[in-house]
PDB file of N, CA and C in Angstrom:
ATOM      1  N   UNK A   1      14.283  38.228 -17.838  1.00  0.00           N
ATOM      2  CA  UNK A   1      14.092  36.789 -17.943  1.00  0.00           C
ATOM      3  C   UNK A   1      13.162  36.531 -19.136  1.00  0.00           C
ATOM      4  N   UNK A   2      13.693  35.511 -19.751  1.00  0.00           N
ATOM      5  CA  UNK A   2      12.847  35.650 -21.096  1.00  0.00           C
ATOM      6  C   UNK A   2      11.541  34.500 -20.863  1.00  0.00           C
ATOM      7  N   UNK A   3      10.724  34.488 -21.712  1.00  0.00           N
ATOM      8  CA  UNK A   3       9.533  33.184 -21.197  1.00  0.00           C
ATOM      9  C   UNK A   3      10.012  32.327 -21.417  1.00  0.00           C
ATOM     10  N   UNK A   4      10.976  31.663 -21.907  1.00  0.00           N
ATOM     11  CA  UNK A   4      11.229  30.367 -21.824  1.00  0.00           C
ATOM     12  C   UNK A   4      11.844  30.086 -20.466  1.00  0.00           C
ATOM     13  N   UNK A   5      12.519  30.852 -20.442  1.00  0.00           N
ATOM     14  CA  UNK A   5      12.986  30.835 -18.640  1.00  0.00           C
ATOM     15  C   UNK A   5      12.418  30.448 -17.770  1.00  0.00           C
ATOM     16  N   UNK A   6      11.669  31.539 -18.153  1.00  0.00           N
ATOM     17  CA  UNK A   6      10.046  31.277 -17.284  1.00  0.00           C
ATOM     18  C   UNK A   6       9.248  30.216 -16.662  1.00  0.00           C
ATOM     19  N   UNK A   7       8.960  29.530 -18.346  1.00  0.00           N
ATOM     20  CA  UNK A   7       8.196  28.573 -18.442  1.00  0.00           C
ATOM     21  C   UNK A   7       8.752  27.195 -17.063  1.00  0.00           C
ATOM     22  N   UNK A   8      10.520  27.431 -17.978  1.00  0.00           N
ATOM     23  CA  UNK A   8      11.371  26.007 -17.474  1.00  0.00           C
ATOM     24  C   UNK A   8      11.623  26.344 -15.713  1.00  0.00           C
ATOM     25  N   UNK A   9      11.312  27.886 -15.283  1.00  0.00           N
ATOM     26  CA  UNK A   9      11.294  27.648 -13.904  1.00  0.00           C
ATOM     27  C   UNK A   9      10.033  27.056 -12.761  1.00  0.00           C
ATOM     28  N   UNK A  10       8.629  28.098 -13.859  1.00  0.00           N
ATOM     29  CA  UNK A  10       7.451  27.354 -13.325  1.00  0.00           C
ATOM     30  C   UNK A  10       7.538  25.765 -13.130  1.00  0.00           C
ATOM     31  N   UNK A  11       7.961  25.345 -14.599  1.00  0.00           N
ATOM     32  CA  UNK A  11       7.669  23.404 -14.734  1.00  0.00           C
ATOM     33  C   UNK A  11       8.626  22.894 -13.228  1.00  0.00           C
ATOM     34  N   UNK A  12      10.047  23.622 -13.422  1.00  0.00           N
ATOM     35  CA  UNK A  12      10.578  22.706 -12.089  1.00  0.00           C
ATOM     36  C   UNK A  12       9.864  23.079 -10.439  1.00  0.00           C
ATOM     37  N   UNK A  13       9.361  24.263 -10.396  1.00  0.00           N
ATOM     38  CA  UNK A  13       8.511  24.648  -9.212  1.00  0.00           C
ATOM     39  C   UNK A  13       7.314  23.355  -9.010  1.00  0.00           C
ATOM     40  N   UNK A  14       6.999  23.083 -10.198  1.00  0.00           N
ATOM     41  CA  UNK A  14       5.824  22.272 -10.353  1.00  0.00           C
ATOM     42  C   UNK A  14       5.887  21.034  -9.928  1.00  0.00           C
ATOM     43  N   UNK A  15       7.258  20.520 -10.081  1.00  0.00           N
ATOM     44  CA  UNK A  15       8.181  19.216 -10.033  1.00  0.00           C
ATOM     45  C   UNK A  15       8.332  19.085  -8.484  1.00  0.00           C
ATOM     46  N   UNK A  16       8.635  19.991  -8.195  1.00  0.00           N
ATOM     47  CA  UNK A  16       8.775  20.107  -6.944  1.00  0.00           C
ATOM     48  C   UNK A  16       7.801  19.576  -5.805  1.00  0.00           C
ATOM     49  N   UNK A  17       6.901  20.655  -6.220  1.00  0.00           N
ATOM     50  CA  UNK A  17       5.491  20.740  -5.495  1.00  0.00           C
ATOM     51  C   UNK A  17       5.163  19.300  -5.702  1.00  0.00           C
ATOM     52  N   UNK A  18       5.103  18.612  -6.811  1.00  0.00           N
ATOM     53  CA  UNK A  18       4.695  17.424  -6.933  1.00  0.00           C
ATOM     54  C   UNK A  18       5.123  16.361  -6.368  1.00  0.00           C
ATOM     55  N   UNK A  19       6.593  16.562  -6.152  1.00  0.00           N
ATOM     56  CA  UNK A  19       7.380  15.873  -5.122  1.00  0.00           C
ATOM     57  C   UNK A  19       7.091  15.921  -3.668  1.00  0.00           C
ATOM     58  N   UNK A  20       6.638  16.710  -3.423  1.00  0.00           N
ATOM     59  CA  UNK A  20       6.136  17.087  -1.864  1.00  0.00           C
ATOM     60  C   UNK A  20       4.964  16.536  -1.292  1.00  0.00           C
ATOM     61  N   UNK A  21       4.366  17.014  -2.265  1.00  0.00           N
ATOM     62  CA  UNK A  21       2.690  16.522  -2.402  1.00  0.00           C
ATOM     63  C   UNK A  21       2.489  15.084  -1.943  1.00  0.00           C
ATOM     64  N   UNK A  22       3.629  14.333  -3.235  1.00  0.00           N
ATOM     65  CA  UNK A  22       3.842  12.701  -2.852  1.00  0.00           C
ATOM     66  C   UNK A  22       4.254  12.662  -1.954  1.00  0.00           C
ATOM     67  N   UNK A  23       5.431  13.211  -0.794  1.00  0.00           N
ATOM     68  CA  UNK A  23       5.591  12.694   0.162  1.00  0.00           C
ATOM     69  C   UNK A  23       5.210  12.973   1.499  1.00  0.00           C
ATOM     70  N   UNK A  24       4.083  13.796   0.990  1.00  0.00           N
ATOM     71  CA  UNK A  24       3.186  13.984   2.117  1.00  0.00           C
ATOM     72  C   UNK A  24       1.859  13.185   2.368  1.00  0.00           C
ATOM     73  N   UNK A  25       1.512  12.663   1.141  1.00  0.00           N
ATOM     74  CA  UNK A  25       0.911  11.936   0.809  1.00  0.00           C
ATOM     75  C   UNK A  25       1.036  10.271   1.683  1.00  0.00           C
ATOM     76  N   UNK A  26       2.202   9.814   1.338  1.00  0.00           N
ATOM     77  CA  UNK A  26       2.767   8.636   1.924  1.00  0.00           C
ATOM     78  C   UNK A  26       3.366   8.698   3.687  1.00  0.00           C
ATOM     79  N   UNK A  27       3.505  10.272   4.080  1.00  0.00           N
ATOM     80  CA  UNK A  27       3.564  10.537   5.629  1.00  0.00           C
ATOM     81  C   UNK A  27       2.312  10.036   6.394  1.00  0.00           C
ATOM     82  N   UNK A  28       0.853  11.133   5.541  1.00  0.00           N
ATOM     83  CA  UNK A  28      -0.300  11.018   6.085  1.00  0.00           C
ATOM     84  C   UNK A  28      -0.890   9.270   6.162  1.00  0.00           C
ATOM     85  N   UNK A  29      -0.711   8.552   5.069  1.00  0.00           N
ATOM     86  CA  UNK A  29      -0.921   6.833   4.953  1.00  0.00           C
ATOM     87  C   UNK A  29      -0.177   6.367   6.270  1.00  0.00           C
ATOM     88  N   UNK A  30       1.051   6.714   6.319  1.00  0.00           N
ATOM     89  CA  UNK A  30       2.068   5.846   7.440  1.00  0.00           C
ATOM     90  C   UNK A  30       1.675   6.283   8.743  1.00  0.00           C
ATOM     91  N   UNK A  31       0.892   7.429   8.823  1.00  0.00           N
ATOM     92  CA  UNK A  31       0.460   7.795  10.189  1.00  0.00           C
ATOM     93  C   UNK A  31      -0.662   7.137  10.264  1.00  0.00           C
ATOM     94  N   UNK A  32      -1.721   7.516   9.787  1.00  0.00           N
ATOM     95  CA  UNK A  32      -3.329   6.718   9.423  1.00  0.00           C
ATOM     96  C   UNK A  32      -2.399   5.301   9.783  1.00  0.00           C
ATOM     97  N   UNK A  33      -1.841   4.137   9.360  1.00  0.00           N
ATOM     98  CA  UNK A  33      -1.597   3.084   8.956  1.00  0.00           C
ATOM     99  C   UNK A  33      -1.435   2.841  10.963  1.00  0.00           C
ATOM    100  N   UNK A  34      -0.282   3.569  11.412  1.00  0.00           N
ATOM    101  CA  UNK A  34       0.268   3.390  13.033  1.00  0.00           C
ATOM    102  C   UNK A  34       1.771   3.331  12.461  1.00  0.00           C
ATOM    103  N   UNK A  35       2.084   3.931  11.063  1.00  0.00           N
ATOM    104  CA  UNK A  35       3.866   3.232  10.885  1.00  0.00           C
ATOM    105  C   UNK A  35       4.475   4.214  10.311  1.00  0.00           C
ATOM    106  N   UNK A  36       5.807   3.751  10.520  1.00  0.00           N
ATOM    107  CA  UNK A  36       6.731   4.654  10.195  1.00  0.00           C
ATOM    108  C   UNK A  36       6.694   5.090   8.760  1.00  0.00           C
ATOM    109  N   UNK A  37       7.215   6.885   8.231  1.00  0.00           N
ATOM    110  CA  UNK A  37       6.552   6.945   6.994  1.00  0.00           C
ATOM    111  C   UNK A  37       7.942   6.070   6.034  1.00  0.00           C
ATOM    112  N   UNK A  38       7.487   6.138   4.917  1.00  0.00           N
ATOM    113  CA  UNK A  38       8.590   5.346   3.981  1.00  0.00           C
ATOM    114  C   UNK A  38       9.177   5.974   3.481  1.00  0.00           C
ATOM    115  N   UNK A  39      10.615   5.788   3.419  1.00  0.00           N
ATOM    116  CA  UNK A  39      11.742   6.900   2.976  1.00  0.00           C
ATOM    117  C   UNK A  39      11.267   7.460   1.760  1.00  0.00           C
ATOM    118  N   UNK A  40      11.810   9.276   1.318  1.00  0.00           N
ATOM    119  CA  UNK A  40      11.501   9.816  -0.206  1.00  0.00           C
ATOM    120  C   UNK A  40      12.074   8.754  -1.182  1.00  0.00           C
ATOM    121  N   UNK A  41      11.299   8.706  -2.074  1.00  0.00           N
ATOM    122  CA  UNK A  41      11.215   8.184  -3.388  1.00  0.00           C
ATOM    123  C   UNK A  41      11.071   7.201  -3.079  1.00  0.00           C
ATOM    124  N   UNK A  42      10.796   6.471  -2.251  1.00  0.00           N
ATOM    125  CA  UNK A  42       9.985   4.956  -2.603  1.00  0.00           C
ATOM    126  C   UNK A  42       8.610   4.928  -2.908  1.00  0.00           C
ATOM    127  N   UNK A  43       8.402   4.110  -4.062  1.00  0.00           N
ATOM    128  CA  UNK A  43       7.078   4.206  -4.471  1.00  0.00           C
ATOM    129  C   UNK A  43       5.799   3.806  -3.754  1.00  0.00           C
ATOM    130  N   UNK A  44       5.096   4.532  -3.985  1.00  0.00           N
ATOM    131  CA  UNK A  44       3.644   4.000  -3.547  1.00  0.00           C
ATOM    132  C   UNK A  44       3.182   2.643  -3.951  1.00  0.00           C
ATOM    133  N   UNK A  45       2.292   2.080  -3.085  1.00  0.00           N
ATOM    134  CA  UNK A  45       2.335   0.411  -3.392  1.00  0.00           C
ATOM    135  C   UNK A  45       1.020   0.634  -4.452  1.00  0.00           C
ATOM    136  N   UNK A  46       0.645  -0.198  -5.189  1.00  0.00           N
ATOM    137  CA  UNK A  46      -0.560  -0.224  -6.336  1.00  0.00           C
ATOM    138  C   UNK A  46      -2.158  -0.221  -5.361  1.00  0.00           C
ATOM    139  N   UNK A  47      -2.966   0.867  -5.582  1.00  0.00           N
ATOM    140  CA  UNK A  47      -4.614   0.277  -4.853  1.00  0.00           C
ATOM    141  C   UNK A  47      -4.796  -1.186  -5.290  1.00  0.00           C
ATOM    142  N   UNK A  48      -5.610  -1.863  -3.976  1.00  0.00           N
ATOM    143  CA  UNK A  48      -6.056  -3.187  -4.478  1.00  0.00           C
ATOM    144  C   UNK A  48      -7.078  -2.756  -5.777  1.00  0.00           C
ATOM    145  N   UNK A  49      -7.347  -3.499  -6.272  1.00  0.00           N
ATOM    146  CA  UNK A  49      -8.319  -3.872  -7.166  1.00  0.00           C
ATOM    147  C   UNK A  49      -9.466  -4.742  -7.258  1.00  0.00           C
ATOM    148  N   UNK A  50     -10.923  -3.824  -7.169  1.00  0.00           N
ATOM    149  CA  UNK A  50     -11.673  -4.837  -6.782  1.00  0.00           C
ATOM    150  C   UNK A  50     -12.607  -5.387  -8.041  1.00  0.00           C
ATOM    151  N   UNK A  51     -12.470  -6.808  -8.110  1.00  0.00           N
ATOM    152  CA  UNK A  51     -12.610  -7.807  -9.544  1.00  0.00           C
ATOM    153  C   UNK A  51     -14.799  -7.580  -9.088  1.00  0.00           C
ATOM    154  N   UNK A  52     -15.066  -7.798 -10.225  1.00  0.00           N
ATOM    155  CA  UNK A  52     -16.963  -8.215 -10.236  1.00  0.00           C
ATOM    156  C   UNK A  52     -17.258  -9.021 -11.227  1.00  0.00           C
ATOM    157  N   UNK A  53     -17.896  -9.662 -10.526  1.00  0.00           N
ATOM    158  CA  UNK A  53     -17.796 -11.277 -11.577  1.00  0.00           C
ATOM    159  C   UNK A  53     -19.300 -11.156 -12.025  1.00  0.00           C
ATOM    160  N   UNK A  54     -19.340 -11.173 -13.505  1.00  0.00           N
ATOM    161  CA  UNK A  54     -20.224 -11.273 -14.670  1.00  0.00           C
ATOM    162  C   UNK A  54     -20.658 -12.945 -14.705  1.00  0.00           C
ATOM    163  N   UNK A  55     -21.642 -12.776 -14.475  1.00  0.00           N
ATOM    164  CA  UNK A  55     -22.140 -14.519 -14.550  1.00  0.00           C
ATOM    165  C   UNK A  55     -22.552 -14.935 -16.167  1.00  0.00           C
ATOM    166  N   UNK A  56     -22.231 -16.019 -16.883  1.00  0.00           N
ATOM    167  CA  UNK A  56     -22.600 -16.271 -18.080  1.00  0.00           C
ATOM    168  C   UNK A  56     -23.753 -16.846 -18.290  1.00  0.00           C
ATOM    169  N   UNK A  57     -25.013 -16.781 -17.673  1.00  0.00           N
ATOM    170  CA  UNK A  57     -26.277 -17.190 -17.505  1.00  0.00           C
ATOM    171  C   UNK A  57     -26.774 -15.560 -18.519  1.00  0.00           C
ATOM    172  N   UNK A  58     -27.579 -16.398 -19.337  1.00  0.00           N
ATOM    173  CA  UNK A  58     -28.285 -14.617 -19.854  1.00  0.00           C
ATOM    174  C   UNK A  58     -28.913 -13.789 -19.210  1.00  0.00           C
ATOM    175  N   UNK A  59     -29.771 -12.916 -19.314  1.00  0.00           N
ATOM    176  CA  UNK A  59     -30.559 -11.964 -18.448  1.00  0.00           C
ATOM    177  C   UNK A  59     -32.057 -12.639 -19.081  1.00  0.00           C
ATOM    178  N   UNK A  60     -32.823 -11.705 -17.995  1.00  0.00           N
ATOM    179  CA  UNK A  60     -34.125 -12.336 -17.911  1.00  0.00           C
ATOM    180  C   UNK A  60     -34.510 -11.140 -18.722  1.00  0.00           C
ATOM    181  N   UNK A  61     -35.450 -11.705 -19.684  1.00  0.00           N
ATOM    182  CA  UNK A  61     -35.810 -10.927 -20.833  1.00  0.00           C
ATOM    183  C   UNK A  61     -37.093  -9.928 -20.685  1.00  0.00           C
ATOM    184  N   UNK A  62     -37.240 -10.193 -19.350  1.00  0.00           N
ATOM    185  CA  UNK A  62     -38.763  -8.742 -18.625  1.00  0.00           C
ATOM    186  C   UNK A  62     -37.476  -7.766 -18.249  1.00  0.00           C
ATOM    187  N   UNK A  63     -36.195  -7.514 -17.873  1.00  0.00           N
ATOM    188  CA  UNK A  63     -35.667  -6.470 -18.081  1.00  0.00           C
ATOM    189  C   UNK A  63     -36.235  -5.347 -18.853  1.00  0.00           C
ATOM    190  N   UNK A  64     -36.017  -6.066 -20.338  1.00  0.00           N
ATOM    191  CA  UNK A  64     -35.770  -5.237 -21.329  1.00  0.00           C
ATOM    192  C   UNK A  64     -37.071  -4.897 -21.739  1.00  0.00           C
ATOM    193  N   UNK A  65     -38.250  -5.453 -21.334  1.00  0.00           N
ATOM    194  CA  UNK A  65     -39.852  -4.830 -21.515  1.00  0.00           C
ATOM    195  C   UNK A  65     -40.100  -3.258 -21.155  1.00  0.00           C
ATOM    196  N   UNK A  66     -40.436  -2.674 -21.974  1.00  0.00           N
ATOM    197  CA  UNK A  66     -40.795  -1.334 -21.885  1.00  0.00           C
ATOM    198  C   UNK A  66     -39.379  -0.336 -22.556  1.00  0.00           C
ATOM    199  N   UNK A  67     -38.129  -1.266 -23.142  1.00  0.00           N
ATOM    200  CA  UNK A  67     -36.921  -0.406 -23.400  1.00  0.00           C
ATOM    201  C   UNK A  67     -37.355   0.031 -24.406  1.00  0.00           C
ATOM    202  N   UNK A  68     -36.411   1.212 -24.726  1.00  0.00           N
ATOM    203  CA  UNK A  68     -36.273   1.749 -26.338  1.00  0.00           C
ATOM    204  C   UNK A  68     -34.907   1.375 -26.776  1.00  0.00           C
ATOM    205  N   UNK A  69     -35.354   1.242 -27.904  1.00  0.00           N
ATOM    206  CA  UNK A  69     -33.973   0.637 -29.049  1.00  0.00           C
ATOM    207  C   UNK A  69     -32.873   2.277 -29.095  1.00  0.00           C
ATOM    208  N   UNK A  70     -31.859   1.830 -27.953  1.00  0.00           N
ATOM    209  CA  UNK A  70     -30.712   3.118 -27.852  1.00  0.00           C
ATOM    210  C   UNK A  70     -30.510   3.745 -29.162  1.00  0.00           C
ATOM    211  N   UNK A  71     -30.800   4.985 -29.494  1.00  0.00           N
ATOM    212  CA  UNK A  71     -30.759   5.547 -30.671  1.00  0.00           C
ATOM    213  C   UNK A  71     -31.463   5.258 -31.438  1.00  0.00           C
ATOM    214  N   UNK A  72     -32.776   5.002 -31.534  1.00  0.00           N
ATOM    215  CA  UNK A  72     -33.705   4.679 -32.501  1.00  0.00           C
ATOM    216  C   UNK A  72     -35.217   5.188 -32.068  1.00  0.00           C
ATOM    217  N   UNK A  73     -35.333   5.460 -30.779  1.00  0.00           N
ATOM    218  CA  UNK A  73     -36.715   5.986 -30.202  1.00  0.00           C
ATOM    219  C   UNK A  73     -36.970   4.986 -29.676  1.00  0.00           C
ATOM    220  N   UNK A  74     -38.576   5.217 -29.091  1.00  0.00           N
ATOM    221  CA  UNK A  74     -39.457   4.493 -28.627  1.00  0.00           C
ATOM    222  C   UNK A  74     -40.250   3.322 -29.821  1.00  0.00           C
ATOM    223  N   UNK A  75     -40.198   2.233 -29.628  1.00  0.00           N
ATOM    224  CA  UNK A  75     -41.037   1.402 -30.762  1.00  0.00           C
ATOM    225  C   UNK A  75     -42.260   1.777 -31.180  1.00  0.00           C
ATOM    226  N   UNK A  76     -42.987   2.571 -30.266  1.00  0.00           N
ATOM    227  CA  UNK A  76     -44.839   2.773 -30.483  1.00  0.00           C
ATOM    228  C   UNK A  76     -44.717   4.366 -30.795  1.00  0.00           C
ATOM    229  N   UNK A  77     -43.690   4.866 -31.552  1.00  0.00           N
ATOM    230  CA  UNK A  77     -43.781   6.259 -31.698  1.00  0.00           C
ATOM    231  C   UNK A  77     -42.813   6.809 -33.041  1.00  0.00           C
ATOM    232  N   UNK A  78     -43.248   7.287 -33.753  1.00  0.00           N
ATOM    233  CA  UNK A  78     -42.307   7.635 -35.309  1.00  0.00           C
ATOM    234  C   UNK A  78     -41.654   9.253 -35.113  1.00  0.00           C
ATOM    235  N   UNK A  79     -40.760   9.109 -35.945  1.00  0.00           N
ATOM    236  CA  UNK A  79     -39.610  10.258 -35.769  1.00  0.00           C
ATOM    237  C   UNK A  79     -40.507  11.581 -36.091  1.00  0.00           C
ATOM    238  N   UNK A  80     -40.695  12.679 -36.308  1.00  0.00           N
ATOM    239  CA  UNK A  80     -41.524  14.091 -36.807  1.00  0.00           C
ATOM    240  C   UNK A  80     -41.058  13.964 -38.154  1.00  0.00           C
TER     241      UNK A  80
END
């Protein structure tokens, strides 16, 4: 068997496994859930997505008391 053989039998072993994986994946959810699992190859539904809302009010400027300028050092101290 030559390595390319090889290679193209590992990748579909891989395919495989990956296939399994997923639908074991979607068994273990449908059990956890109380439901029946969902036939092979139907896709997995998308994770919710959880949004964080940035308020447009500035920050309070004692935060930044005592910072150093990112990449530049400390203000009260010079490079060697």
């Amino acid at each position: 068997m030559s390595q390319q053989d090889e290679l193209t039998a590992m990748r579909q072993h891989v395919d495989e496994l990956t296939r399994r994986v997923g639908r074991l994946e979607q068994a273990l959810e449908a059990a956890l859930r109380g439901a029946a699992p969902a036939p092979p190859g139907t896709p997995k539904p998308p994770a919710p997505v959880e949004l964080v809302t940035i308020p447009d009010t500035p920050y309070d400027s004692t935060l930044w008391t005592d910072s150093d300028d990112e990449g530049l050092g400390a203000r009260d101290r010079h490079a060697p």
